[in-house]
Protein backbone atom coordinates (compact mmCIF):
# COMPACT_ATOMS: atom_id res chain seq x y z
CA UNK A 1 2.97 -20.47 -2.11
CA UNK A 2 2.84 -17.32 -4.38
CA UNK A 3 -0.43 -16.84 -4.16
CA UNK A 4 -0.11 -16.97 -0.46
CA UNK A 5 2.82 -14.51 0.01
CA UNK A 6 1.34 -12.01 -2.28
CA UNK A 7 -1.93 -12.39 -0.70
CA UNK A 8 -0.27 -12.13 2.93
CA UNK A 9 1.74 -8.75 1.56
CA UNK A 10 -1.45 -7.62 0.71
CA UNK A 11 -2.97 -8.03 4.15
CA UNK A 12 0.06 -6.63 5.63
CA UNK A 13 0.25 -3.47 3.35
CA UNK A 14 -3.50 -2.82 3.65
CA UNK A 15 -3.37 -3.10 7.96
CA UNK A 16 -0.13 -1.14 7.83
CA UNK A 17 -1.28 1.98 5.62
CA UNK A 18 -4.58 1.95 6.77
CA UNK A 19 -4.22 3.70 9.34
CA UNK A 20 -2.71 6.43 7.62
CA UNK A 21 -6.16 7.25 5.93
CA UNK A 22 -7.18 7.76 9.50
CA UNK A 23 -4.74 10.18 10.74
CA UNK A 24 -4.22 12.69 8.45
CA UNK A 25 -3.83 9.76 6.39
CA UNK A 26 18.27 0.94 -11.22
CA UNK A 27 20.91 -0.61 -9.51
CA UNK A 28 21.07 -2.92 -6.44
CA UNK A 29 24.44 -1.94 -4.88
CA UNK A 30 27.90 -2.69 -6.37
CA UNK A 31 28.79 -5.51 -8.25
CA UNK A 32 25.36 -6.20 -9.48
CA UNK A 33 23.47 -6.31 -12.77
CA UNK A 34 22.01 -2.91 -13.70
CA UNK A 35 18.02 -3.62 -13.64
CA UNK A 36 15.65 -2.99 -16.20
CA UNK A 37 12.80 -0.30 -14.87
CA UNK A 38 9.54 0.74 -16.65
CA UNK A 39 7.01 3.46 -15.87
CA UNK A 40 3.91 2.68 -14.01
CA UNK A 41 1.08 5.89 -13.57
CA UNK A 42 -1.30 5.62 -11.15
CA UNK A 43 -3.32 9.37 -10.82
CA UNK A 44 -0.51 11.61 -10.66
CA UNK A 45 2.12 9.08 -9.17
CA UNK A 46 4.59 8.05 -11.61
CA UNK A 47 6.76 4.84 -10.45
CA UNK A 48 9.91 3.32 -12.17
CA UNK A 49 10.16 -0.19 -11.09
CA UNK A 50 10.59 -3.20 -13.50
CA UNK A 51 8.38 -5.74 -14.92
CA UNK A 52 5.49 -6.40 -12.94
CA UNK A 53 1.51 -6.12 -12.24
CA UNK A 54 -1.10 -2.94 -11.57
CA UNK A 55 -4.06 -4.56 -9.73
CA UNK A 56 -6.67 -2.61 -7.88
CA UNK A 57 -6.90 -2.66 -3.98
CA UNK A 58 -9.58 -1.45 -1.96
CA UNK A 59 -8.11 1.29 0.30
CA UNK A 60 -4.61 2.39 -2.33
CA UNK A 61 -4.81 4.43 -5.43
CA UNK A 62 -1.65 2.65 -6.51
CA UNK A 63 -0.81 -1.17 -6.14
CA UNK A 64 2.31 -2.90 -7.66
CA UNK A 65 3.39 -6.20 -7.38
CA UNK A 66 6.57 -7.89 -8.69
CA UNK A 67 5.45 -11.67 -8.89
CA UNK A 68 5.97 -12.97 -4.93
CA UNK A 69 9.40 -10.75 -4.70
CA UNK A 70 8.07 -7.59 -3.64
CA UNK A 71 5.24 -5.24 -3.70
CA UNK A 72 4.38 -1.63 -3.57
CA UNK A 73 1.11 0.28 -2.65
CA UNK A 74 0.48 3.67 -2.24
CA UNK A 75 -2.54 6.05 -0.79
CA UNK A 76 -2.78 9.81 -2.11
CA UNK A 77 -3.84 12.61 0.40
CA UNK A 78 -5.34 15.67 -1.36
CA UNK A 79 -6.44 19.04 0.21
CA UNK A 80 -10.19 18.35 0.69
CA UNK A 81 -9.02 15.63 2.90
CA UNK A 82 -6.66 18.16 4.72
CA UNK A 83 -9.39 20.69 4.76
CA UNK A 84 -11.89 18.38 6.42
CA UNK A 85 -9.21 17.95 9.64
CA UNK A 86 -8.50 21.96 9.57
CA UNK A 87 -5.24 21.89 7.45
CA UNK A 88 -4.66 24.12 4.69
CA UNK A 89 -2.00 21.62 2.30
CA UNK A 90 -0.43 24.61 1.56
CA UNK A 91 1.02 25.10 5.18
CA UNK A 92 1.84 21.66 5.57
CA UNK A 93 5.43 20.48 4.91
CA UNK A 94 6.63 16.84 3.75
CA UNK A 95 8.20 16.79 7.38
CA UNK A 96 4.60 17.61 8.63
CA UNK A 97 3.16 14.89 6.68
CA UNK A 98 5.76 12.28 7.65
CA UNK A 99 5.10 13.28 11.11
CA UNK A 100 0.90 12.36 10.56
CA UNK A 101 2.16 9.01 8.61
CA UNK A 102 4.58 8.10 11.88
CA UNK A 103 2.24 8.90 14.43
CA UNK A 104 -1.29 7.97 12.57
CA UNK A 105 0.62 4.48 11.96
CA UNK A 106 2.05 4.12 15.48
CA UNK A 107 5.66 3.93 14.06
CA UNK A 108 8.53 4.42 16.70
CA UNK A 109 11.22 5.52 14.61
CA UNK A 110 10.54 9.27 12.97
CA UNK A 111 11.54 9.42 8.92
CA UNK A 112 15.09 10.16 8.07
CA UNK A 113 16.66 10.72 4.79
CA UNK A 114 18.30 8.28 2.76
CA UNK A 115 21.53 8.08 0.37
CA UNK A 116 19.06 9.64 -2.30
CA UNK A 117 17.15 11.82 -0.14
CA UNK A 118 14.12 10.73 -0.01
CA UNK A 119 12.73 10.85 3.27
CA UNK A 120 11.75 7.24 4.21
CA UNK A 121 11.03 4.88 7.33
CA UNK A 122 11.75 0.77 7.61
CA UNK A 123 9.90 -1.28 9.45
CA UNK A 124 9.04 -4.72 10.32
CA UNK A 125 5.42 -6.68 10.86
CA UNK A 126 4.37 -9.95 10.98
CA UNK A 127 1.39 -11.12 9.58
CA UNK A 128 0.10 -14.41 9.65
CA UNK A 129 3.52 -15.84 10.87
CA UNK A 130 5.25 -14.09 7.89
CA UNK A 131 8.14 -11.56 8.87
CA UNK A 132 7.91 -8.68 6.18
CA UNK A 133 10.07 -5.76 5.57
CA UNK A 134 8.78 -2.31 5.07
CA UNK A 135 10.38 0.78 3.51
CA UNK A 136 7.81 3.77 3.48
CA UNK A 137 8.70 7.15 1.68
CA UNK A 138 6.46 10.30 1.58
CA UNK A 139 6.00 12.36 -1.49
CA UNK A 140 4.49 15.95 -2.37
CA UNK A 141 2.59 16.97 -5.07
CA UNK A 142 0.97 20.15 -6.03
CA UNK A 143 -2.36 19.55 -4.30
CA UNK A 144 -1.56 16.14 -2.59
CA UNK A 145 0.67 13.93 -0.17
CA UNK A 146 1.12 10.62 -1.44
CA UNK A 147 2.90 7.70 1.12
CA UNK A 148 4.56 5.09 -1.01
CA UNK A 149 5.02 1.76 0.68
CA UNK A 150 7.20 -1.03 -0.63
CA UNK A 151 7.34 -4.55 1.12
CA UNK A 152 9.15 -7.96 0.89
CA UNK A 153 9.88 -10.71 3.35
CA UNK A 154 12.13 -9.85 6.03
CA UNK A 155 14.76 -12.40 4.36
CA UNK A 156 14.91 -10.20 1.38
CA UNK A 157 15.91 -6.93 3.25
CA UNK A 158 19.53 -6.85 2.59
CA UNK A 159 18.76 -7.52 -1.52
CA UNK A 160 15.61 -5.05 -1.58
CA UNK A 161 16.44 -2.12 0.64
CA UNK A 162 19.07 -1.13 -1.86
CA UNK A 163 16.53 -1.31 -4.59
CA UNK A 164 13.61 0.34 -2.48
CA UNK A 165 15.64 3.23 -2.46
CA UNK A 166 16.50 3.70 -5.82
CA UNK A 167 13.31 3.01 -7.17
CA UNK A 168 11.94 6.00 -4.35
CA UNK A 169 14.37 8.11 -5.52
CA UNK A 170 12.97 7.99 -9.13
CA UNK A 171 8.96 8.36 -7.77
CA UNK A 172 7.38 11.86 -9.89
CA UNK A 173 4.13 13.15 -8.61
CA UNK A 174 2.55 16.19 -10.57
């Protein structure tokens, strides 16, 4: 069953972010156990999330999972890639970008900011008769846009949103 739900949050990540690349492109809460976070580098993307695995994934420069709990993936957007649509990066916002992520993605509900404020959308999919939970943040770096997806089954929302948004709130990109 692990190997199945971390195969299926694969799938789901990969059909979900996808499209992005078209378009354009540690606490829990109250009460609970303080968790123990390491740094994972992928590129320029810095991540503190705990104890887990970096695999390689066709179509993400970054890929995290966290046994069959969770899993995060994300897809950097640099300026040759803006270029080649007509964008200089320079003139484009993080608002901008989360505006290519929402509509390149079909997403009905525009990114907000969060209790951290990071600027982030939720979302549900199901895949394979799985229910998953999304929580998508956008990120800016000097010469690139990164969108940072994290995923669980829709079960786990209430325990992992808390957590998705902490760990998003510690993301560094150079």
């Amino acid at each position: 069953m692990k190997k199945l739900t971390k195969k299926l949050l694969a799938a789901a990540l990969c059909v979900i972010t996808a499209a992005s690349l078209a378009a354009c492109g540690g606490g829990s809460g109250s009460g609970s156990k303080e968790e123990k976070l390491q740094s994972y580098t992928f590129e320029d993307l810095t991540v503190q999330l705990p104890k887990g695995e970096t695999e390689e994934q066709d179509g993400f420069q970054a890929f995290y999972t966290n046994g069959d709990k969770f899993m995060m993936s994300g897809i950097r957007e640099d300026a040759e890639l803006f270029a080649s649509l007509g964008y200089d990066i320079n003139d484009v916002t993080l608002e901008d970008y989360a505006g290519f992520v929402q509509q390149g993605n079909g997403l009905t509900d525009a990114f907000q900011k969060d209790e951290y404020g990071n600027l982030y959308v939720t979302y549900n999919r199901t895949i394979d008769g799985n229910d998953f939970f999304y929580y998508s943040t956008v990120k800016q770096g000097t010469n690139c846009f990164w969108v940072v997806s994290f995923a669980c089954l829709s079960k786990n929302e209430a325990t992992y949103l808390p957590k998705f948004m902490n760990y998003a709130s510690q993301i560094t990109v150079d």
